[in-house]
N, C-alpha and C. Protein backbone atom coordinates (compact mmCIF):
# COMPACT_ATOMS: atom_id res chain seq x y z
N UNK A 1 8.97 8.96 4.93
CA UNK A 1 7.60 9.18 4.54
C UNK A 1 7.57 10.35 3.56
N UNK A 2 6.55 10.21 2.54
CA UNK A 2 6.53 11.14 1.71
C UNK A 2 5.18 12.25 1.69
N UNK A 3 5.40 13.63 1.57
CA UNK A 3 4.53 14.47 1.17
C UNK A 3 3.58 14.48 0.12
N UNK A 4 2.23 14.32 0.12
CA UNK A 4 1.73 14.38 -1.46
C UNK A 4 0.64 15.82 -1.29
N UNK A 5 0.08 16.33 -2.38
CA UNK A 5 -0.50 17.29 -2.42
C UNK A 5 -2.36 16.66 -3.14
N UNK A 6 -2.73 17.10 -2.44
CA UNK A 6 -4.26 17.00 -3.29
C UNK A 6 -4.48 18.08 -3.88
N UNK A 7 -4.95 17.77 -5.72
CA UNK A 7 -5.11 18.53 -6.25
C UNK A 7 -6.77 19.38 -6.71
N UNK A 8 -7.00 20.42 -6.90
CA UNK A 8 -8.28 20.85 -6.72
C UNK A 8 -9.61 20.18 -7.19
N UNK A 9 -9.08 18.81 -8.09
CA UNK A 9 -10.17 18.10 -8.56
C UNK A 9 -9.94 16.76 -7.52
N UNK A 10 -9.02 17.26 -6.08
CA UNK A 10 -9.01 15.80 -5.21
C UNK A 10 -8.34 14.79 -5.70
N UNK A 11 -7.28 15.05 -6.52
CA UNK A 11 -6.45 14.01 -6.94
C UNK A 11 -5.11 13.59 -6.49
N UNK A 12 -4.36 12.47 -6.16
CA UNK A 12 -3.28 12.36 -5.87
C UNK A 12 -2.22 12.11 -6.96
N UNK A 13 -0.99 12.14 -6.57
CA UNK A 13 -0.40 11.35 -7.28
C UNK A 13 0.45 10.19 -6.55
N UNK A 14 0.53 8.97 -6.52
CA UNK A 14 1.29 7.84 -6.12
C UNK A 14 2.73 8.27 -6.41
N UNK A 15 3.40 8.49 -5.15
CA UNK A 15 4.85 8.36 -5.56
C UNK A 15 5.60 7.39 -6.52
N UNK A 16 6.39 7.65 -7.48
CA UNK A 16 7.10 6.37 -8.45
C UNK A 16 7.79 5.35 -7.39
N UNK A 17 8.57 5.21 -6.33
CA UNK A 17 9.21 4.41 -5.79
C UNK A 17 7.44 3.50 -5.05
N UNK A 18 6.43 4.01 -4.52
CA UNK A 18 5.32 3.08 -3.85
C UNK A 18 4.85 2.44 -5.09
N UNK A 19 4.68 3.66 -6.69
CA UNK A 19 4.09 2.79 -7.93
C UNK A 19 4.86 1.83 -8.39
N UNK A 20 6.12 1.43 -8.17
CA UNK A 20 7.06 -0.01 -8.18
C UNK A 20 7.38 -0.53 -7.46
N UNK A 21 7.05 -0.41 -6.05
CA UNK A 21 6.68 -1.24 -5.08
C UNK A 21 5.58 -2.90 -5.51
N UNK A 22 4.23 -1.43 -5.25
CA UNK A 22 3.26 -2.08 -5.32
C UNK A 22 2.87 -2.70 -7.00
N UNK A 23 3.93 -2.36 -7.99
CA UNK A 23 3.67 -3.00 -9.56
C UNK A 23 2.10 -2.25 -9.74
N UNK A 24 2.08 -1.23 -9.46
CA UNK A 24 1.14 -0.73 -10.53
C UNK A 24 1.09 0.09 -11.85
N UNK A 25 0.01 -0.17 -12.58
CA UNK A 25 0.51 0.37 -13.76
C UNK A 25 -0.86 1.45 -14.30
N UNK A 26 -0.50 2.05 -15.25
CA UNK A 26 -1.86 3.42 -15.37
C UNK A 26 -3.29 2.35 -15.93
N UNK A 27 -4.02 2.96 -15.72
CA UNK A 27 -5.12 2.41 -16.04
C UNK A 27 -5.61 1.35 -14.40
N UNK A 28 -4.92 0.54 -13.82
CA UNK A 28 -5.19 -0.41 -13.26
C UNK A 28 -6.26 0.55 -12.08
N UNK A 29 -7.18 -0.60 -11.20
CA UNK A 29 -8.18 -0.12 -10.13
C UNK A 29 -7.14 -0.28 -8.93
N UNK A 30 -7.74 0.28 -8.20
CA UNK A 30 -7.21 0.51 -6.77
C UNK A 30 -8.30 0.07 -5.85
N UNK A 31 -8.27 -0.52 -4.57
CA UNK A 31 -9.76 -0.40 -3.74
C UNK A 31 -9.05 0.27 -2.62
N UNK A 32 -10.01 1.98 -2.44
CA UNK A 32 -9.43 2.46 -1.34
C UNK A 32 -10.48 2.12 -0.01
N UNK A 33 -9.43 2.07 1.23
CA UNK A 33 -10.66 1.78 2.66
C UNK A 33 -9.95 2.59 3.34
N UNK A 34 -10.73 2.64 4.40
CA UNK A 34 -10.95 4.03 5.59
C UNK A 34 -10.59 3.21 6.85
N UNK A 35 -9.86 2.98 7.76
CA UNK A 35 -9.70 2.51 9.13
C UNK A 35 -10.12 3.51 10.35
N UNK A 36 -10.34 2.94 11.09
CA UNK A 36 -10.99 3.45 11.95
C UNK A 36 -10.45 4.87 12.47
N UNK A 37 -9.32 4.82 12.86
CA UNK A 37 -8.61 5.99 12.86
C UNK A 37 -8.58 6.77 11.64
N UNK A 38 -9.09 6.66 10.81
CA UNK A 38 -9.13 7.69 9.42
C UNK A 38 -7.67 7.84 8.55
N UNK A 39 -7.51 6.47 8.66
CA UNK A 39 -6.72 6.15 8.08
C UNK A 39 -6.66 6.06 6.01
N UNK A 40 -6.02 6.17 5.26
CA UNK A 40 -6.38 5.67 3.75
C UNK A 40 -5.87 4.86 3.54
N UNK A 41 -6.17 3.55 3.50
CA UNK A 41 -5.65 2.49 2.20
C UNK A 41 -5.70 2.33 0.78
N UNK A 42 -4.17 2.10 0.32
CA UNK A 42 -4.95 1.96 -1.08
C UNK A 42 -4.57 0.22 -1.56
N UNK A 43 -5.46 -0.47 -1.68
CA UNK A 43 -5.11 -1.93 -2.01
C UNK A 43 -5.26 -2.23 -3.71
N UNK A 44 -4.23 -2.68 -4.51
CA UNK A 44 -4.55 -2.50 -6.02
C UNK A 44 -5.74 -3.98 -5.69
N UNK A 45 -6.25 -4.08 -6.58
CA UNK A 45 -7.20 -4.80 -7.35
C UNK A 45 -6.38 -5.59 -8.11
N UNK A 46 -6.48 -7.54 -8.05
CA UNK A 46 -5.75 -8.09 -8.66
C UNK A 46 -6.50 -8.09 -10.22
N UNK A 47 -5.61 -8.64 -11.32
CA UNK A 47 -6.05 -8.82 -12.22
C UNK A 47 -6.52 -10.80 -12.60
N UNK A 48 -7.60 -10.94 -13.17
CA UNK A 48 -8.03 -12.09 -13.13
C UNK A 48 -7.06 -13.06 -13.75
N UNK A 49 -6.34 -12.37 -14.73
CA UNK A 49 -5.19 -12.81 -15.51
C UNK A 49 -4.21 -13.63 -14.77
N UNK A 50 -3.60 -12.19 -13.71
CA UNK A 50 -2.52 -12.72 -12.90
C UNK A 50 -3.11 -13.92 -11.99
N UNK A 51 -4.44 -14.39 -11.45
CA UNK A 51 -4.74 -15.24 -10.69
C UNK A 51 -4.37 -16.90 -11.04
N UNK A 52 -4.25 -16.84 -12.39
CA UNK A 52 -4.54 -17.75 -13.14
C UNK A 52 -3.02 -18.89 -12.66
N UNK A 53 -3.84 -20.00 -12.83
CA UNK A 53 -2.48 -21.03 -11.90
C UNK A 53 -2.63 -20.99 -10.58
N UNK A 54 -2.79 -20.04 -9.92
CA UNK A 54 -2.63 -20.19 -7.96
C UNK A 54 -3.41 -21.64 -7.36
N UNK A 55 -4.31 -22.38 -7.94
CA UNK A 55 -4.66 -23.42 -7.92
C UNK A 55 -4.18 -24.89 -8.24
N UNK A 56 -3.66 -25.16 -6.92
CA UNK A 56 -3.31 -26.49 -7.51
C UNK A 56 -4.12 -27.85 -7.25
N UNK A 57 -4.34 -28.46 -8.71
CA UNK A 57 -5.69 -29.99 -8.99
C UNK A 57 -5.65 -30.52 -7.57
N UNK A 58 -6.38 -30.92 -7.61
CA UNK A 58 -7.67 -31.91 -6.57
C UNK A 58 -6.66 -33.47 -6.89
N UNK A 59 -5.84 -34.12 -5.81
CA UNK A 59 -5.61 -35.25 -6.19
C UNK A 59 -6.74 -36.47 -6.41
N UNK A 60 -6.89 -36.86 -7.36
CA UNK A 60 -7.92 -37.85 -7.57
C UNK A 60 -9.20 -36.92 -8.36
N UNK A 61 -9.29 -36.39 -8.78
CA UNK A 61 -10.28 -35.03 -9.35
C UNK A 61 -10.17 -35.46 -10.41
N UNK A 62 -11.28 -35.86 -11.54
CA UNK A 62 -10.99 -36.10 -13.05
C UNK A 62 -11.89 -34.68 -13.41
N UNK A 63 -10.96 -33.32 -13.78
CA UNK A 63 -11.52 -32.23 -14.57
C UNK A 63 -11.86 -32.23 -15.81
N UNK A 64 -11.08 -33.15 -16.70
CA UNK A 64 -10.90 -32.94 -17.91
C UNK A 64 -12.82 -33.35 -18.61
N UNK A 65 -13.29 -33.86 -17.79
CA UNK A 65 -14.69 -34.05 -19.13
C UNK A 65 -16.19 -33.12 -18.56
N UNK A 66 -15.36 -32.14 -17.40
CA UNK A 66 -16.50 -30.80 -17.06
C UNK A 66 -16.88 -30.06 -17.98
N UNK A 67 -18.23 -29.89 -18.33
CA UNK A 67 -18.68 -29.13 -19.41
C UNK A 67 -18.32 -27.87 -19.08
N UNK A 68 -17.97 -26.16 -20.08
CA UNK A 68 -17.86 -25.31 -19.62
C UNK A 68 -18.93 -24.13 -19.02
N UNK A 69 -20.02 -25.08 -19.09
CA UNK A 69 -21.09 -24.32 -18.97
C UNK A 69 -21.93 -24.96 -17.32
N UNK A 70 -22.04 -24.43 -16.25
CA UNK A 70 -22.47 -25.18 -15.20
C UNK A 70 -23.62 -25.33 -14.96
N UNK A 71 -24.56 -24.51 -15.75
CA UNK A 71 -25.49 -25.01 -15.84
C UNK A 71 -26.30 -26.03 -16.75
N UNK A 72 -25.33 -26.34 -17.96
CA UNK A 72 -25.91 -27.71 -18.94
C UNK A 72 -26.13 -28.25 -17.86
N UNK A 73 -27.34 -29.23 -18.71
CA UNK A 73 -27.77 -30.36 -18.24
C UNK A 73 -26.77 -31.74 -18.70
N UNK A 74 -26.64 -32.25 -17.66
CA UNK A 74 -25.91 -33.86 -17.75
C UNK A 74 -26.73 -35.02 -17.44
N UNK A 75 -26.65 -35.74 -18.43
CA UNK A 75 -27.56 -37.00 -18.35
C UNK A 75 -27.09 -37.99 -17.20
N UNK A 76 -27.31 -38.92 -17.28
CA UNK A 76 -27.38 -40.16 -16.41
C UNK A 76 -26.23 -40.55 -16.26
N UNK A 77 -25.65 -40.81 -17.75
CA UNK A 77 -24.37 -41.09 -18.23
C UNK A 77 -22.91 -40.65 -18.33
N UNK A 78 -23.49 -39.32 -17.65
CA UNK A 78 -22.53 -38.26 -17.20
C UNK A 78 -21.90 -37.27 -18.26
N UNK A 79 -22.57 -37.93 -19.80
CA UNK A 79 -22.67 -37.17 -20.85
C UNK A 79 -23.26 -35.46 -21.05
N UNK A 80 -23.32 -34.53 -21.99
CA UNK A 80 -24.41 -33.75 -22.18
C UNK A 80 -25.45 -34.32 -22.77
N UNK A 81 -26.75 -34.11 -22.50
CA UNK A 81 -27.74 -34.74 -23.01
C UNK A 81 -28.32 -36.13 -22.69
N UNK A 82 -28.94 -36.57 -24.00
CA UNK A 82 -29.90 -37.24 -23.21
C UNK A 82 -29.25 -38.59 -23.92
C-alpha cells in the first residue's frame, strides 16, 4: 500500500504504477464515491469513444434504413415523409 500526501489546495497525486493500472491519462474524469465506512473510490469515467463496438446486432434487426434523427417523422411507408 502506498502513502499519498494531500496538498494545501486538497490535491492528490495518483501513484504512476495505479495511473497504469487503471490506463489513465491527464485530462481524463474520475467519479469519486464515499462508502459507508468512509471509504474513497476513485472510478475513471469511460470514454464514449472507447464504448463504441461493445454491442453486438440484434439477429434479425434490419438497422441499416433508421433515420439518424429519432424524432423524424416516418410515414406509413416506413419512409421520411409523406
Amino acid at each position: 500500500m502506498t502513502s499519498i500526501a494531500i496538498s494545501p489546495k486538497f490535491q492528490i497525486v495518483i501513484p504512476k504504477a495505479i495511473r497504469a493500472v487503471l490506463n489513465l491519462r491527464p485530462g481524463q474524469r474520475v467519479e469519486v464515491k464515499l462508502d459507508a465506512s468512509g471509504r474513497v473510490f476513485l472510478e475513471p469515467e469511460l470514454d464514449m469513444r472507447s464504448a463504441r463496438g461493445f454491442l453486438e446486432p440484434i439477429p434479425g434487426v434490419d438497422v441499416t434504413d433508421v433515420p439518424n434523427d429519432p424524432e423524424s417523422p416516418v410515414g406509413e411507408n416506413g419512409k421520411i415523409g409523406k
